[in-house]
Protein backbone atom coordinates (compact mmCIF):
# COMPACT_ATOMS: atom_id res chain seq x y z
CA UNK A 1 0.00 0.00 0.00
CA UNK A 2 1.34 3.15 -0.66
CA UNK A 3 1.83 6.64 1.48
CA UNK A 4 -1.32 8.02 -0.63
CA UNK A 5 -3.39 5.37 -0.49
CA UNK A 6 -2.87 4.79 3.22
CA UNK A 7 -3.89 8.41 3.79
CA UNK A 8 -7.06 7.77 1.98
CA UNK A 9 -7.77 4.72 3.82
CA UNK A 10 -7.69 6.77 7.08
CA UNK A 11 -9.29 9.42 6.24
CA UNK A 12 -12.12 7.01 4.93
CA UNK A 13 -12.50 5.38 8.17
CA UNK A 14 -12.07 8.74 10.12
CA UNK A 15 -15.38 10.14 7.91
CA UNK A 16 -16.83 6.75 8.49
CA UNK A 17 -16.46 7.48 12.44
CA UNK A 18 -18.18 10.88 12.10
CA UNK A 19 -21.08 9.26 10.20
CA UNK A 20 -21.61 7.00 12.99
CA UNK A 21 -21.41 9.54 15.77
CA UNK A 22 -23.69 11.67 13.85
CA UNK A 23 -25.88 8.68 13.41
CA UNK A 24 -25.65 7.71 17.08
CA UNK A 25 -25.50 10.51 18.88
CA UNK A 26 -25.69 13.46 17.03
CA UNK A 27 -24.12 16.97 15.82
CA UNK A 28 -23.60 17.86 19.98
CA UNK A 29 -21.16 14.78 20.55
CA UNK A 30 -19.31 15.15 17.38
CA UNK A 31 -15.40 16.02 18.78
CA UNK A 32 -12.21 15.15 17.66
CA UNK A 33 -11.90 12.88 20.58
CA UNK A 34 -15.42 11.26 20.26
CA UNK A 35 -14.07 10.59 16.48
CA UNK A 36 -10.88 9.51 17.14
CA UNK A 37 -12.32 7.16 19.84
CA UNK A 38 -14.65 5.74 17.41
CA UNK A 39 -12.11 5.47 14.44
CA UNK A 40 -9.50 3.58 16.92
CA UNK A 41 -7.23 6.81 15.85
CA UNK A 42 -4.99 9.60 17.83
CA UNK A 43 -7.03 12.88 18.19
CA UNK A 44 -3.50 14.02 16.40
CA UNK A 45 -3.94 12.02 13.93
CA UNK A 46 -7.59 13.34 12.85
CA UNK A 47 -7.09 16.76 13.35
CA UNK A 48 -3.69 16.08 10.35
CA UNK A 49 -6.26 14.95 7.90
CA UNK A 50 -9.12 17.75 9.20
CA UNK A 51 -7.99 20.48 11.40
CA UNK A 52 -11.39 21.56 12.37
CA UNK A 53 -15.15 20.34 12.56
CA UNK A 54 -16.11 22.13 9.45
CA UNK A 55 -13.57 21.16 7.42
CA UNK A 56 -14.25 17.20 8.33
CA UNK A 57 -18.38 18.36 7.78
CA UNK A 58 -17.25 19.77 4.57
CA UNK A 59 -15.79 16.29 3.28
CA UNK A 60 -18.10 14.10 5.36
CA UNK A 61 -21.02 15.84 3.06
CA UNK A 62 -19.24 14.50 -0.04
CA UNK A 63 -18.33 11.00 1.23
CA UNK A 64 -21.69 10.57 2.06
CA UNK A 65 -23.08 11.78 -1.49
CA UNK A 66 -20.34 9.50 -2.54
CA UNK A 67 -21.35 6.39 -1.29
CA UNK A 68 -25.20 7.31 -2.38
CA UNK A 69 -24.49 7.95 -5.93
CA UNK A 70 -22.60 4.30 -6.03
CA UNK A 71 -25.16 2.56 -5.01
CA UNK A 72 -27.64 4.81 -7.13
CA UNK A 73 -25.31 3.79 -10.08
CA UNK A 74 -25.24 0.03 -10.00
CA UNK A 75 -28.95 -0.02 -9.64
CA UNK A 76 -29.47 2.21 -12.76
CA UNK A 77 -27.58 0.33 -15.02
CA UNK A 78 -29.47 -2.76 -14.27
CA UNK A 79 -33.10 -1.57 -14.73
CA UNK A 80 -34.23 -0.76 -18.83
CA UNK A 81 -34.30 3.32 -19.69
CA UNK A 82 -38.22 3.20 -19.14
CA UNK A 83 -37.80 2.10 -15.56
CA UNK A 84 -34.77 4.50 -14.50
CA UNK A 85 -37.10 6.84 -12.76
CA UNK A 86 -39.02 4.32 -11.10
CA UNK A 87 -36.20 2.98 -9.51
CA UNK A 88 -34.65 6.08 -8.77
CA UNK A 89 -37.97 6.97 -6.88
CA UNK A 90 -38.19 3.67 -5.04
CA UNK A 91 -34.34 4.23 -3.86
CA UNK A 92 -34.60 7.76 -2.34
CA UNK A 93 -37.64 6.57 -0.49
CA UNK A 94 -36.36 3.44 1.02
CA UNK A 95 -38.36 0.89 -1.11
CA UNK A 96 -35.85 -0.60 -3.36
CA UNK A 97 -34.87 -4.03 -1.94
CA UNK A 98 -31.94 -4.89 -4.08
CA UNK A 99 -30.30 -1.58 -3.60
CA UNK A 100 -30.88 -0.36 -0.29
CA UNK A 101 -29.82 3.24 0.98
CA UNK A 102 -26.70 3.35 3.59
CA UNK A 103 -28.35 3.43 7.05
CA UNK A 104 -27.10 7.18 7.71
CA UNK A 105 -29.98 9.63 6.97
CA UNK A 106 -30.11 10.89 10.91
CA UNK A 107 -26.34 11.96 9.75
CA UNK A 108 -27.94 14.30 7.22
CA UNK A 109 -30.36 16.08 9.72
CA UNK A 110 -27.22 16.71 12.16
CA UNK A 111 -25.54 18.08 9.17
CA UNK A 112 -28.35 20.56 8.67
CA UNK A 113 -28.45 21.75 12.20
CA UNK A 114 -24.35 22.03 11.74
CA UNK A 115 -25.19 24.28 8.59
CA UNK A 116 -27.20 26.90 10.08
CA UNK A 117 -23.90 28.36 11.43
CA UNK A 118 -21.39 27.04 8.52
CA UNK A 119 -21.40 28.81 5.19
CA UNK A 120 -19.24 25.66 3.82
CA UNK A 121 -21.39 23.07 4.66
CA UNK A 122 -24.32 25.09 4.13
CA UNK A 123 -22.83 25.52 0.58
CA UNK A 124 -21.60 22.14 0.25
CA UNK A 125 -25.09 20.64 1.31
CA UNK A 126 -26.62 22.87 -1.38
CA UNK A 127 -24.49 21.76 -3.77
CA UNK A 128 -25.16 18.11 -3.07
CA UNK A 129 -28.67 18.48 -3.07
CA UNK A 130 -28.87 20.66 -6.63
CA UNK A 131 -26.68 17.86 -8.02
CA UNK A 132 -29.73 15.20 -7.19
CA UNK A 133 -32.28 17.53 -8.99
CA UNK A 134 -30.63 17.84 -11.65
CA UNK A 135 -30.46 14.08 -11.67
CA UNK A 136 -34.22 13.80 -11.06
CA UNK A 137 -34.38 16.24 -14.30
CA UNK A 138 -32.65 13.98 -16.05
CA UNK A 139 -34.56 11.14 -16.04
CA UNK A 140 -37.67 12.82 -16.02
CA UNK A 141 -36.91 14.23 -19.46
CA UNK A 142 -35.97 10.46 -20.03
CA UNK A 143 -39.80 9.17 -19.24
CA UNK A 144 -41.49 11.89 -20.11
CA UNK A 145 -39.93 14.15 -23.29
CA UNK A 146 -43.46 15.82 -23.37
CA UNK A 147 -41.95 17.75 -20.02
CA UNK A 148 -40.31 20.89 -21.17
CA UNK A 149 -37.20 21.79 -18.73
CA UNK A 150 -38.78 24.52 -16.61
CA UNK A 151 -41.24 21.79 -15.51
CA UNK A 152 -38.73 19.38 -14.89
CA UNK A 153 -36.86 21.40 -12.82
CA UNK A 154 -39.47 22.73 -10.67
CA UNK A 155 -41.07 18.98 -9.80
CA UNK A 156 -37.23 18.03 -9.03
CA UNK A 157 -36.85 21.21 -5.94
CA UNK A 158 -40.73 19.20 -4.62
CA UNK A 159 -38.94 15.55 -4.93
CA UNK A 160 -36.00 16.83 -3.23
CA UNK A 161 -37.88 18.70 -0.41
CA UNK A 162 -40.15 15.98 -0.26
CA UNK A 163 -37.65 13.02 0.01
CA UNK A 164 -35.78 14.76 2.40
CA UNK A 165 -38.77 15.84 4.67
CA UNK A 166 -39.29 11.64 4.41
CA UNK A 167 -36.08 10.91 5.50
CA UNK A 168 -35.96 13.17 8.42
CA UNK A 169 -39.92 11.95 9.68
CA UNK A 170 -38.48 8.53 9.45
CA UNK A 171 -34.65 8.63 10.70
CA UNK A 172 -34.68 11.13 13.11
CA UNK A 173 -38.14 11.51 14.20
CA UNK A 174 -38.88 7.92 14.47
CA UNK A 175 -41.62 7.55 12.03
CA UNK A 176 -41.96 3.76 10.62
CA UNK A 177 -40.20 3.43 7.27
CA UNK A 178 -43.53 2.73 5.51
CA UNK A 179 -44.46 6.38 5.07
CA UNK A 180 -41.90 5.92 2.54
CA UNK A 181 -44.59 4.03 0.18
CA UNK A 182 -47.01 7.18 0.99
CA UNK A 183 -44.47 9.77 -0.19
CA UNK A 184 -43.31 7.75 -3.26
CA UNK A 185 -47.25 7.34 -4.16
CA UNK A 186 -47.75 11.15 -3.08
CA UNK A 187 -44.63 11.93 -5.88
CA UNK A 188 -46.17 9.84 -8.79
CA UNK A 189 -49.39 11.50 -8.76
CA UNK A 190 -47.19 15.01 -8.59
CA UNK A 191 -45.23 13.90 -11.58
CA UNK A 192 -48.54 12.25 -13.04
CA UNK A 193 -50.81 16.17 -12.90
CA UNK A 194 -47.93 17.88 -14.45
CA UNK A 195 -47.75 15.31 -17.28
CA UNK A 196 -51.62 14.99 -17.53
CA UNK A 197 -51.82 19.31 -17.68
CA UNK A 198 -48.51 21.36 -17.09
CA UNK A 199 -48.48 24.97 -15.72
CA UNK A 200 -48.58 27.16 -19.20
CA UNK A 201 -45.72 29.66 -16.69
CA UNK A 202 -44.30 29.07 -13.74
CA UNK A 203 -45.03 28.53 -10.52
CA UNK A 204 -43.20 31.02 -9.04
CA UNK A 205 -41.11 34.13 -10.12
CA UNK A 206 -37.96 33.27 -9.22
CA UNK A 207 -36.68 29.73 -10.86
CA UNK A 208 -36.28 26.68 -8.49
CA UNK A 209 -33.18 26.09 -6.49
CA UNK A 210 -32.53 29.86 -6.52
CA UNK A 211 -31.08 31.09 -3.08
């Protein structure tokens, strides 16, 4: 193994570590010692790699979008063109047995609490979050090329409120996991009225994802 790839390796398990405290015991417990402890590091050796908590927040929100879009990946390519989207929609709300999401989504609520006094992860968690829409446009143009872009783009900003409103009901409120089958259902009729009758102008005056 070499020098670079042993520093990746580390830092991989010392994100890993974060993810589970965040998971565990959320944003208040995550330290450099209570990650260290968990990675089976030096607090040293953590704070070479990330020399503060927003900086390791920062690169925990891409490890975790990481690990999501892999698994998203390998799932697509499986499943014909004309089913992309319904797999995609199964995935984000928990209902696709084959490919199952990573067990972290409480890790994504800390993170938002973490961002209301972080620019950078605020950024980097906007970022992250754009990038899925403009996935979701993607394969909506893909199932339904009647769907000009402005439509697309404004039913991806509800999926992605949506999905993440499910996720925090469900991980971090406790809510059973089955609400995921009433949000997915709740999304196909969405997608269904603006194919059956789309808005001749937009919604709103400013264009989705705008900040």
């Amino acid at each position: 193994m070499t020098k670079s790839q042993s520093g990746l390796e580390k830092k991989t398990l010392i994100l890993d570590a974060a993810t589970q405290l965040l998971v565990t015991k959320g944003v208040k417990d995550l330290s450099f010692e209570n990650v260290a402890y968990e990675a089976g590091f030096s607090r040293q050796l953590v704070r070479y790699y990330y020399p503060d908590i927003e900086t390791l927040i920062v690169h925990l929100c891409d490890h975790m979008g990481n690990a999501y879009r892999e698994i998203l990946v390998s799932g697509v390519v499986e499943v014909q063109q004309v089913a992309r989207l319904d797999f995609f929609l199964d995935f984000f709300f928990g209902l696709s047995e084959t490919h199952p999401m990573p067990p972290n989504l409480e890790a994504y609520d800390a993170m938002f609490a973490y961002s209301v006094g972080s620019d950078a992860v605020r950024d980097r968690m906007c970022i992250q979050y754009q990038t899925l829409g403009q996935v979701m446009m993607h394969e909506l143009a893909i199932a339904h090329p009647d769907l000009d872009t402005a439509i697309c783009e404004e039913i991806s900003f509800v999926f992605v409120t949506l999905m993440h409103a499910h996720w925090s009901f469900t991980a971090s409120l406790g809510y059973v996991g089955e609400h995921g089958k009433l949000h997915r259902r709740s999304m196909e009729r969405i997608i269904a009225s603006y194919v059956a009758e789309a808005p001749k102008e937009p919604t709103m005056n400013a264009r989705p994802w705008t900040r």
